[in-house]
PDB file of N, CA and C in Angstrom:
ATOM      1  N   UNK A   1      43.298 111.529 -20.062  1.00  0.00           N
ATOM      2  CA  UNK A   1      43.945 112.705 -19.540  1.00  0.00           C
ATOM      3  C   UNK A   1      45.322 112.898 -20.169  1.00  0.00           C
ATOM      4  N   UNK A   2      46.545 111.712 -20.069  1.00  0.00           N
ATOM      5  CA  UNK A   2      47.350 112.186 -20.667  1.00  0.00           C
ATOM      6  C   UNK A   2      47.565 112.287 -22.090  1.00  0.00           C
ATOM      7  N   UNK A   3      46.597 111.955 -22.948  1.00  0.00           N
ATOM      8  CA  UNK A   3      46.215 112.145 -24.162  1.00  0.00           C
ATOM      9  C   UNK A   3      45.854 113.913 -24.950  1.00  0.00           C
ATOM     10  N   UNK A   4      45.059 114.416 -23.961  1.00  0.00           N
ATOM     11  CA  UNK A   4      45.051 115.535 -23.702  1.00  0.00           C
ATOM     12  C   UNK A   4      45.700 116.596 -23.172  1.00  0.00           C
ATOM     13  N   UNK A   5      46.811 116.426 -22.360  1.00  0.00           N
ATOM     14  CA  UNK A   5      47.589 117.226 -22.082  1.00  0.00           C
ATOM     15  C   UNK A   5      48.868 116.788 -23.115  1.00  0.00           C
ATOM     16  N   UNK A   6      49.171 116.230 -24.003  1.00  0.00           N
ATOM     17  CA  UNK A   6      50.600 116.007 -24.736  1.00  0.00           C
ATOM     18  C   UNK A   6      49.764 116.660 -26.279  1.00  0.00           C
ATOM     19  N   UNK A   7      48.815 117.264 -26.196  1.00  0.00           N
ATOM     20  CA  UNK A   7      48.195 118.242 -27.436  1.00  0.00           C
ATOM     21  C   UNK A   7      48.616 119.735 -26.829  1.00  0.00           C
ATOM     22  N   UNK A   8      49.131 119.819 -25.912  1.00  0.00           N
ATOM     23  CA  UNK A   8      49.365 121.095 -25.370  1.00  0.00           C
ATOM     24  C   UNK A   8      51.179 121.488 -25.933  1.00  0.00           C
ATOM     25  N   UNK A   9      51.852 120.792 -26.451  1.00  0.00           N
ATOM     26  CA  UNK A   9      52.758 120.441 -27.107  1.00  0.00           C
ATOM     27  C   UNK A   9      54.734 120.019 -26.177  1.00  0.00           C
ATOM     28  N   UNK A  10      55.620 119.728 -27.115  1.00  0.00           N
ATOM     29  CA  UNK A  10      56.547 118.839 -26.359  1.00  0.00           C
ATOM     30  C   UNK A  10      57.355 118.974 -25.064  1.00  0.00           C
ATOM     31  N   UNK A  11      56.958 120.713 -24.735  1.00  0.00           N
ATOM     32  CA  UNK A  11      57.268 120.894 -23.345  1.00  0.00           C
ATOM     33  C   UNK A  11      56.530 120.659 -22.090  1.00  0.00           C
ATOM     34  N   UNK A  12      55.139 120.572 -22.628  1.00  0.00           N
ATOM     35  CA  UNK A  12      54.085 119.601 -21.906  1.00  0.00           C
ATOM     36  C   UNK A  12      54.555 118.098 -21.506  1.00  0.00           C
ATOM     37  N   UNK A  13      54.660 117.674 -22.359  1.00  0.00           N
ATOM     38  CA  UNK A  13      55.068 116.020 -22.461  1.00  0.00           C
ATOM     39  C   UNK A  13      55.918 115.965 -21.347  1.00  0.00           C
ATOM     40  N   UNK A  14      57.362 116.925 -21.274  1.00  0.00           N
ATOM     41  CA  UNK A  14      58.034 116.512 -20.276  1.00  0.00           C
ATOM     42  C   UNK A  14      57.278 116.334 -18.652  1.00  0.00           C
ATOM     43  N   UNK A  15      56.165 116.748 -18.530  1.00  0.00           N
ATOM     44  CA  UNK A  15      55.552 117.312 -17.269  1.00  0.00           C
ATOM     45  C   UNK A  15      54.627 115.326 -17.498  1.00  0.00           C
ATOM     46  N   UNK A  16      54.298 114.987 -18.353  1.00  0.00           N
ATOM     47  CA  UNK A  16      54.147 113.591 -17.914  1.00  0.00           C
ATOM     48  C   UNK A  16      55.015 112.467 -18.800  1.00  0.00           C
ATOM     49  N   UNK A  17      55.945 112.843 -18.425  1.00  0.00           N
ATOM     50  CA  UNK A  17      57.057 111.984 -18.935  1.00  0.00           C
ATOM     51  C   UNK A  17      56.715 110.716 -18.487  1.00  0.00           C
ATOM     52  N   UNK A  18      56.579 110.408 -16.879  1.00  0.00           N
ATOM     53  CA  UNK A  18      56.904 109.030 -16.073  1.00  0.00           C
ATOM     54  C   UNK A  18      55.680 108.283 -16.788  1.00  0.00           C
ATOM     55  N   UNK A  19      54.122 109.272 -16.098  1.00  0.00           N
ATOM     56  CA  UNK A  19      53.335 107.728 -16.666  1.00  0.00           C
ATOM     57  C   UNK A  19      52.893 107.846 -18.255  1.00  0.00           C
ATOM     58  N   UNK A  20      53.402 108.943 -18.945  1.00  0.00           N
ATOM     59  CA  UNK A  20      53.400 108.305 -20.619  1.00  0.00           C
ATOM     60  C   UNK A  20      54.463 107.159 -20.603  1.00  0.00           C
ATOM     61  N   UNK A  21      55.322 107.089 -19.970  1.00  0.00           N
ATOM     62  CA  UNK A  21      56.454 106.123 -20.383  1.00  0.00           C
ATOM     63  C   UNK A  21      55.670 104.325 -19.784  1.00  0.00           C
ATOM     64  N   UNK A  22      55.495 104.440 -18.728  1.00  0.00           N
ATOM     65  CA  UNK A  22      54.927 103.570 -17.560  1.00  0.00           C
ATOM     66  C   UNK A  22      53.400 102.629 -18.723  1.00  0.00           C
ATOM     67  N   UNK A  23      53.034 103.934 -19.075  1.00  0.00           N
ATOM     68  CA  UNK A  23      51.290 103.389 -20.109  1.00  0.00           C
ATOM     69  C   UNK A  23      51.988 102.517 -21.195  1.00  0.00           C
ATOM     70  N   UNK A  24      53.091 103.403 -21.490  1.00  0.00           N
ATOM     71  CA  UNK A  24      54.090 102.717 -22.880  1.00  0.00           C
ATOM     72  C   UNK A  24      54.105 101.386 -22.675  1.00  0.00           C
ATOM     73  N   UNK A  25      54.917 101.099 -21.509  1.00  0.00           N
ATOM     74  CA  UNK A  25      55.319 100.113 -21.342  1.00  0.00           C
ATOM     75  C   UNK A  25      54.330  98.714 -20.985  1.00  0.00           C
ATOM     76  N   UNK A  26      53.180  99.011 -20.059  1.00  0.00           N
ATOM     77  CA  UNK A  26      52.388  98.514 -19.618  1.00  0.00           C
ATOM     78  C   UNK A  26      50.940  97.790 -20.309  1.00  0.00           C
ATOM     79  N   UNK A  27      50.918  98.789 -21.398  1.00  0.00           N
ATOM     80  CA  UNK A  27      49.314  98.754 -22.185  1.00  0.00           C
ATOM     81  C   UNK A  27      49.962  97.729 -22.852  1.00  0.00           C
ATOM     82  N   UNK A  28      48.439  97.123 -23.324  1.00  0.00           N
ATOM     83  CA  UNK A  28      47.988  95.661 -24.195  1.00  0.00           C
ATOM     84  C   UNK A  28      47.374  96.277 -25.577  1.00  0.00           C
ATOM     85  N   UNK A  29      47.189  97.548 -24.828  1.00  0.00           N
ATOM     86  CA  UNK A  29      46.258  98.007 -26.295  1.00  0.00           C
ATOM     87  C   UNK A  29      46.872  98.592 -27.561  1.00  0.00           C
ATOM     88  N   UNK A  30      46.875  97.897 -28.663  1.00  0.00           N
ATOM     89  CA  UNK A  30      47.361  98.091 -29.776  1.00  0.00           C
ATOM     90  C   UNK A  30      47.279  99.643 -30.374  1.00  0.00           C
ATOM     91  N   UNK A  31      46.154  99.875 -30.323  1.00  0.00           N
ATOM     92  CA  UNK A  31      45.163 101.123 -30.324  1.00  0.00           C
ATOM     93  C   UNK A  31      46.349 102.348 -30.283  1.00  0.00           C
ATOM     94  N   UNK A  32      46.683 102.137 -29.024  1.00  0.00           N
ATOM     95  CA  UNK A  32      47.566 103.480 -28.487  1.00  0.00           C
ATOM     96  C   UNK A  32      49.407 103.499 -29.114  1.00  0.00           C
ATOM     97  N   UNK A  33      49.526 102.146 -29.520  1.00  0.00           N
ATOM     98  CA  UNK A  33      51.271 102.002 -29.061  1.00  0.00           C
ATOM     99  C   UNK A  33      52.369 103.353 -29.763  1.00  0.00           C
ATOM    100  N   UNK A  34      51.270 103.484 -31.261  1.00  0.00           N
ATOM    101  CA  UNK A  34      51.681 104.201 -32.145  1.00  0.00           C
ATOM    102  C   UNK A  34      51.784 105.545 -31.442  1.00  0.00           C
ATOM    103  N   UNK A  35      50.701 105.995 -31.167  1.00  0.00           N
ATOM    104  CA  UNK A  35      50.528 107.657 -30.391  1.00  0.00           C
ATOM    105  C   UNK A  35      51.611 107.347 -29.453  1.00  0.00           C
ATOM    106  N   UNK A  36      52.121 106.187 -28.297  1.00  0.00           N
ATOM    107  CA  UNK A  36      52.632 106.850 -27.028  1.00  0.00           C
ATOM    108  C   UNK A  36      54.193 106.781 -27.634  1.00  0.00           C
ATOM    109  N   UNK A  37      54.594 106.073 -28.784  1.00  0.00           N
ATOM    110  CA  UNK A  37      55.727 105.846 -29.486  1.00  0.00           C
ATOM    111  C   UNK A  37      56.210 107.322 -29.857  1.00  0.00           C
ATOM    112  N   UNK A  38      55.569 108.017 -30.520  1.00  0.00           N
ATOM    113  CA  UNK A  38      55.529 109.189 -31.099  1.00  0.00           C
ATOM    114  C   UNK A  38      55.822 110.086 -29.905  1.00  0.00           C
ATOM    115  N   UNK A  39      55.127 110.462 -28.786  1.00  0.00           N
ATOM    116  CA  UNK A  39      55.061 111.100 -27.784  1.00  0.00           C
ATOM    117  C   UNK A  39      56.549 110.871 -26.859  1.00  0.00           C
ATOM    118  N   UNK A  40      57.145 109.726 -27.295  1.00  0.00           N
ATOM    119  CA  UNK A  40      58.241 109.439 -26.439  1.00  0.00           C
ATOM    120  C   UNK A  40      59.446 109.361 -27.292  1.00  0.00           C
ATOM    121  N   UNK A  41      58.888 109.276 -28.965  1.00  0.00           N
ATOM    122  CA  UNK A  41      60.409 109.824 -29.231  1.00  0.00           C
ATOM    123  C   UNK A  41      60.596 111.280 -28.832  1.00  0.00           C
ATOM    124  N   UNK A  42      59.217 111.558 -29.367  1.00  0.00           N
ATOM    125  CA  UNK A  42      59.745 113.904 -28.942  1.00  0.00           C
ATOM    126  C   UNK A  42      60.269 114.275 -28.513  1.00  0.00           C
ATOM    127  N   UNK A  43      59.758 113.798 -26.960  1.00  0.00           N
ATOM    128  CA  UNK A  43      60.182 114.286 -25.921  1.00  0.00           C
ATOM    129  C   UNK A  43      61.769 113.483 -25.311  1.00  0.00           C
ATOM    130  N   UNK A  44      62.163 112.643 -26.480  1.00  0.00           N
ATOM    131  CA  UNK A  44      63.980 111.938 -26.327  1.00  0.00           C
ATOM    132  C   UNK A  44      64.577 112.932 -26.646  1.00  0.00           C
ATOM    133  N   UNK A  45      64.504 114.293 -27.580  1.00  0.00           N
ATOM    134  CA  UNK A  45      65.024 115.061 -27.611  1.00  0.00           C
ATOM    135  C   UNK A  45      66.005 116.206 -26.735  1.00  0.00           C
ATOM    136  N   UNK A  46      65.019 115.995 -25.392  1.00  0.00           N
ATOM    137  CA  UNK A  46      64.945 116.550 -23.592  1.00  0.00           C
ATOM    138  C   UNK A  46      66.444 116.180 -23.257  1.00  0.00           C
ATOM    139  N   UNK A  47      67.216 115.072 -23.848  1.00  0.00           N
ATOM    140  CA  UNK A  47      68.381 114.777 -23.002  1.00  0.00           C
ATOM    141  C   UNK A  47      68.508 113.001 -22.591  1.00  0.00           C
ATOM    142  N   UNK A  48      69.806 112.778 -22.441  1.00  0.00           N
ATOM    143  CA  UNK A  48      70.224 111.388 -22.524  1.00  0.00           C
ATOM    144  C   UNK A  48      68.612 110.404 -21.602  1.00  0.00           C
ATOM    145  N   UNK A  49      68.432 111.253 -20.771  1.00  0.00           N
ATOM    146  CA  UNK A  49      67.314 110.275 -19.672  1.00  0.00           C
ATOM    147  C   UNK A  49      66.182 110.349 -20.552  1.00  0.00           C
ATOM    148  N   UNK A  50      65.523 110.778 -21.233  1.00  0.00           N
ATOM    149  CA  UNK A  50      64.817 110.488 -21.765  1.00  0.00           C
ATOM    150  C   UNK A  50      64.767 109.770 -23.048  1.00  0.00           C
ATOM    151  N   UNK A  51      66.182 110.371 -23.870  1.00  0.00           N
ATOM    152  CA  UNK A  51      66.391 108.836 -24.693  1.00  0.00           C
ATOM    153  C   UNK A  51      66.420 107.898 -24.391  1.00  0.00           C
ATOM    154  N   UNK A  52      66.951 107.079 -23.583  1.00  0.00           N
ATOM    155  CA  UNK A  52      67.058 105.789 -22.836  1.00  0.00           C
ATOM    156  C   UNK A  52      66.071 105.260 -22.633  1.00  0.00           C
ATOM    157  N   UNK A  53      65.304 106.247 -22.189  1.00  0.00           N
ATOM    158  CA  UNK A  53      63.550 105.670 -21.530  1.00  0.00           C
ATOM    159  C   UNK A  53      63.057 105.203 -22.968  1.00  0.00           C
ATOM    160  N   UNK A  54      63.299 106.131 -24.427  1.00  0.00           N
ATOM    161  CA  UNK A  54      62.628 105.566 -25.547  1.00  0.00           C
ATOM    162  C   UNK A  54      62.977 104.091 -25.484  1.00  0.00           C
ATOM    163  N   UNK A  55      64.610 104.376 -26.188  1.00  0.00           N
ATOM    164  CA  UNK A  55      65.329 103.172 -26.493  1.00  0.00           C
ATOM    165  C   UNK A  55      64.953 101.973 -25.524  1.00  0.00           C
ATOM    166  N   UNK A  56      64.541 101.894 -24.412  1.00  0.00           N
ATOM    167  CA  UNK A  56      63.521 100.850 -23.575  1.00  0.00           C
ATOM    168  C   UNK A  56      62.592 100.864 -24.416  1.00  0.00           C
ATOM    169  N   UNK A  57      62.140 101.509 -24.026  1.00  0.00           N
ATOM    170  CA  UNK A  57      60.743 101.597 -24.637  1.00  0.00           C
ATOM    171  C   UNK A  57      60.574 100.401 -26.067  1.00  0.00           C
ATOM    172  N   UNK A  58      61.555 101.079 -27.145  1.00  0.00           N
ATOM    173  CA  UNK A  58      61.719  99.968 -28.340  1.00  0.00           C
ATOM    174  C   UNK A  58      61.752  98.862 -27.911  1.00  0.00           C
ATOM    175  N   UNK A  59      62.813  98.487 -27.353  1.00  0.00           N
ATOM    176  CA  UNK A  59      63.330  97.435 -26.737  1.00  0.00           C
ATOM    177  C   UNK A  59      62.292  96.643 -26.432  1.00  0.00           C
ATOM    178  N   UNK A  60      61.627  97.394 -25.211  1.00  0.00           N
ATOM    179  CA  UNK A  60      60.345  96.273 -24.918  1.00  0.00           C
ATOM    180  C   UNK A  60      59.327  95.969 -26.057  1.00  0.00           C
ATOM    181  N   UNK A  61      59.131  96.880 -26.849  1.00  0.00           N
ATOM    182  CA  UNK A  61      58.616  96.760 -28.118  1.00  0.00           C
ATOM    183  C   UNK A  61      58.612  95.228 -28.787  1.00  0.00           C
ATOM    184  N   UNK A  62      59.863  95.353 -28.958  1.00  0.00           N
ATOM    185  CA  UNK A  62      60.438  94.244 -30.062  1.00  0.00           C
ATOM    186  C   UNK A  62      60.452  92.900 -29.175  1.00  0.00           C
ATOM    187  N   UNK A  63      60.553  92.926 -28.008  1.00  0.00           N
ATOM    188  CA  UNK A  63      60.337  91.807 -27.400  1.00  0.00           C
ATOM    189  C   UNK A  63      58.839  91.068 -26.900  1.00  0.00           C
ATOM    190  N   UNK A  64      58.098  92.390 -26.410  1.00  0.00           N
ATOM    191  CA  UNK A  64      56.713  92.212 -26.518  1.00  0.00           C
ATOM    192  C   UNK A  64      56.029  91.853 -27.874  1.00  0.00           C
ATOM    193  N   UNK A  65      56.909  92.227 -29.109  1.00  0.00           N
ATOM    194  CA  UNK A  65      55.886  91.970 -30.239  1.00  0.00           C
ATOM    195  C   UNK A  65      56.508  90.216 -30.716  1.00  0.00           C
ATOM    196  N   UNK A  66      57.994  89.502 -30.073  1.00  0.00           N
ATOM    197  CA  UNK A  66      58.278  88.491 -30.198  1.00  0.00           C
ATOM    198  C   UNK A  66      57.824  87.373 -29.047  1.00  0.00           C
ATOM    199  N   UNK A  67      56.744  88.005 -28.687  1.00  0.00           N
ATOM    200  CA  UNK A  67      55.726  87.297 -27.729  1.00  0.00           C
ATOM    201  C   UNK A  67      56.525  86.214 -26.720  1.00  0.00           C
ATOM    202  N   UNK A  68      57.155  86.812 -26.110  1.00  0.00           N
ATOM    203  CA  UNK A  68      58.033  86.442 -25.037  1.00  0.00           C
ATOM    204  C   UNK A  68      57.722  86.439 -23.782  1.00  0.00           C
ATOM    205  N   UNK A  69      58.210  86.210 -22.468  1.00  0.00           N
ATOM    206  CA  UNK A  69      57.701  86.203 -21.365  1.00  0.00           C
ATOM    207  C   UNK A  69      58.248  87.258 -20.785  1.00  0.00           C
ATOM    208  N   UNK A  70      57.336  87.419 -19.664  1.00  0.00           N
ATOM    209  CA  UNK A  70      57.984  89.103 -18.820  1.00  0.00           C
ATOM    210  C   UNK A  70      59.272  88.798 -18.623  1.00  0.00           C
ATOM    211  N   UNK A  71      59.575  87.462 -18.204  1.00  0.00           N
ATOM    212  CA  UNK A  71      60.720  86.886 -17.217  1.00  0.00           C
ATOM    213  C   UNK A  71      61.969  86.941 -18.513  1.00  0.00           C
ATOM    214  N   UNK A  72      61.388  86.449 -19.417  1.00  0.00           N
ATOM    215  CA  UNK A  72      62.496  86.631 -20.978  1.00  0.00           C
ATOM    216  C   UNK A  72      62.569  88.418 -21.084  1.00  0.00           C
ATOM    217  N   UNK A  73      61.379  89.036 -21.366  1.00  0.00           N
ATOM    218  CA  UNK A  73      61.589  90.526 -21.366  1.00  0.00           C
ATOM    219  C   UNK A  73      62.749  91.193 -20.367  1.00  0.00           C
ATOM    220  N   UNK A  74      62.724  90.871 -19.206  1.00  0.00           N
ATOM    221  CA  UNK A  74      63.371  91.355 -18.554  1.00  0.00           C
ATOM    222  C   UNK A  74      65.273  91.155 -18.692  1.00  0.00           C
ATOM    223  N   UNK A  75      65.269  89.849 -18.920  1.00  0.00           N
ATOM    224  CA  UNK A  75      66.572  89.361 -19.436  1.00  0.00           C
ATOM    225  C   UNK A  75      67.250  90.017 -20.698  1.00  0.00           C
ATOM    226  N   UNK A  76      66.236  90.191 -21.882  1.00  0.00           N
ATOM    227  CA  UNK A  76      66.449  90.781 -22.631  1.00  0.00           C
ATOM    228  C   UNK A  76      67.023  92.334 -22.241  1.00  0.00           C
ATOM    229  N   UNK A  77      66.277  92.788 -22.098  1.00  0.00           N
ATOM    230  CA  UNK A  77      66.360  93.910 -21.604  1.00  0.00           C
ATOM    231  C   UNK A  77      67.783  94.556 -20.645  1.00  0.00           C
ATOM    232  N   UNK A  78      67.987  93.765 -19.806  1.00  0.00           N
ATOM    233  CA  UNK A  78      69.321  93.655 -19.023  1.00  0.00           C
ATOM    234  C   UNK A  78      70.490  93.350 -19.594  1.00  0.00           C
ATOM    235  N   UNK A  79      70.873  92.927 -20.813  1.00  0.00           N
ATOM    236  CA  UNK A  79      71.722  92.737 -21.581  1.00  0.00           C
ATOM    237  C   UNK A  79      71.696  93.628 -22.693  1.00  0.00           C
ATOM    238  N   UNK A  80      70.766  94.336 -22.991  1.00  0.00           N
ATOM    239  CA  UNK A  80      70.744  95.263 -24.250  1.00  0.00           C
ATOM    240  C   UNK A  80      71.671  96.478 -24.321  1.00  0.00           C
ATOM    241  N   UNK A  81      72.473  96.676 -22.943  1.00  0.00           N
ATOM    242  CA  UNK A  81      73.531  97.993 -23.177  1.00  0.00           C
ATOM    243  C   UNK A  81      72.763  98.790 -23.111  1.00  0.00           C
ATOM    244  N   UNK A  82      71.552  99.398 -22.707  1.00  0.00           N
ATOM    245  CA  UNK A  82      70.731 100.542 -23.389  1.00  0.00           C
ATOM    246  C   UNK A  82      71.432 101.653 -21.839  1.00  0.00           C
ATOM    247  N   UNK A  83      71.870 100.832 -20.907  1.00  0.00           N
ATOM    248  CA  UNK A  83      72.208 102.773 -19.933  1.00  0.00           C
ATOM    249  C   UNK A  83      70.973 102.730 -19.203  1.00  0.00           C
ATOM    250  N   UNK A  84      71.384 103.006 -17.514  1.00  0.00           N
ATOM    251  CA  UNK A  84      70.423 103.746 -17.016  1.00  0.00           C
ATOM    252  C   UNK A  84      70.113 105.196 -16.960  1.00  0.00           C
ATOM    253  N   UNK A  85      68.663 104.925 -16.669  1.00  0.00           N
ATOM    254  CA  UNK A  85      67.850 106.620 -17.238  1.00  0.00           C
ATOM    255  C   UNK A  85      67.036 106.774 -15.926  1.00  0.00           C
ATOM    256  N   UNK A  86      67.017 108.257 -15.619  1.00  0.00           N
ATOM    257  CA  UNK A  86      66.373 108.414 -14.427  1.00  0.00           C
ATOM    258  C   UNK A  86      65.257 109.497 -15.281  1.00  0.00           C
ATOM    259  N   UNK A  87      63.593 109.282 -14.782  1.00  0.00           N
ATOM    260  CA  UNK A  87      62.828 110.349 -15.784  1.00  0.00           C
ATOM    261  C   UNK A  87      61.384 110.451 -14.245  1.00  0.00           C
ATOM    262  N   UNK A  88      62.027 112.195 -14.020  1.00  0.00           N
ATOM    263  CA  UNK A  88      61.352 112.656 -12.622  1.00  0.00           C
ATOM    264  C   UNK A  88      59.900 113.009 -12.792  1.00  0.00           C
ATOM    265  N   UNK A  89      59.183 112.817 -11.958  1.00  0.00           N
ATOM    266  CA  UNK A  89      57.865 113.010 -12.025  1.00  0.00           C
ATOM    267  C   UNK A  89      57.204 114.018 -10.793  1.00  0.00           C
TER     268      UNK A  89
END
C-alpha cells in the first residue's frame, strides 16, 4: 500500500510520512531500503521535521549496516546531535 500511494507523487508522501519513516526504520529487508531512502529524502525537502526524520533515518542506517545492537543503536543515535523532529500522522 504505501508503495503505491508515494507513485502518486511528493505531496502524497507527506500524507504517509510516519509509517514510511517507521518501515524505514524497522524493515530487515534489503529489498526495500533503497526505495524507502529515496522516498524520505524527497519528502526532507517539507521542512526541518522531516529532515531530521531522514538524517535518523541515515543514522540508523550506518549503524544497522555496522551490525550493532539495538541497545548500541540507540546510544548512538542519542549522541549524534541530529535535533528533535516531530512528523504528524
Amino acid at each position: 500500500m504505501i508503495m503505491s500511494l508515494a507513485a502518486w507523487g511528493d505531496g502524497s508522501l507527506l500524507r504517509i510520512a510516519w509509517p514510511l519513516f517507521v518501515t524505514a526504520i524497522v524493515t530487515d529487508n534489503c529489498r526495500y531500503h533503497d526505495w524507502m531512502r529515496n522516498r524520505l529524502q524527497r519528502i526532507s525537502k517539507f521542512g526541518k521535521n522531516y529532515e531530521r526524520a531522514y538524517q535518523y533515518r541515515l543514522k540508523m542506517s550506518q549503524i544497522r549496516n555496522a551490525e550493532r545492537s539495538k541497545a548500541g543503536a540507540q546510544v548512538g543515535l542519542d549522541s549524534g546531535g541530529l535535533g528533535a523532529f516531530v512528523i504528524w500522522y
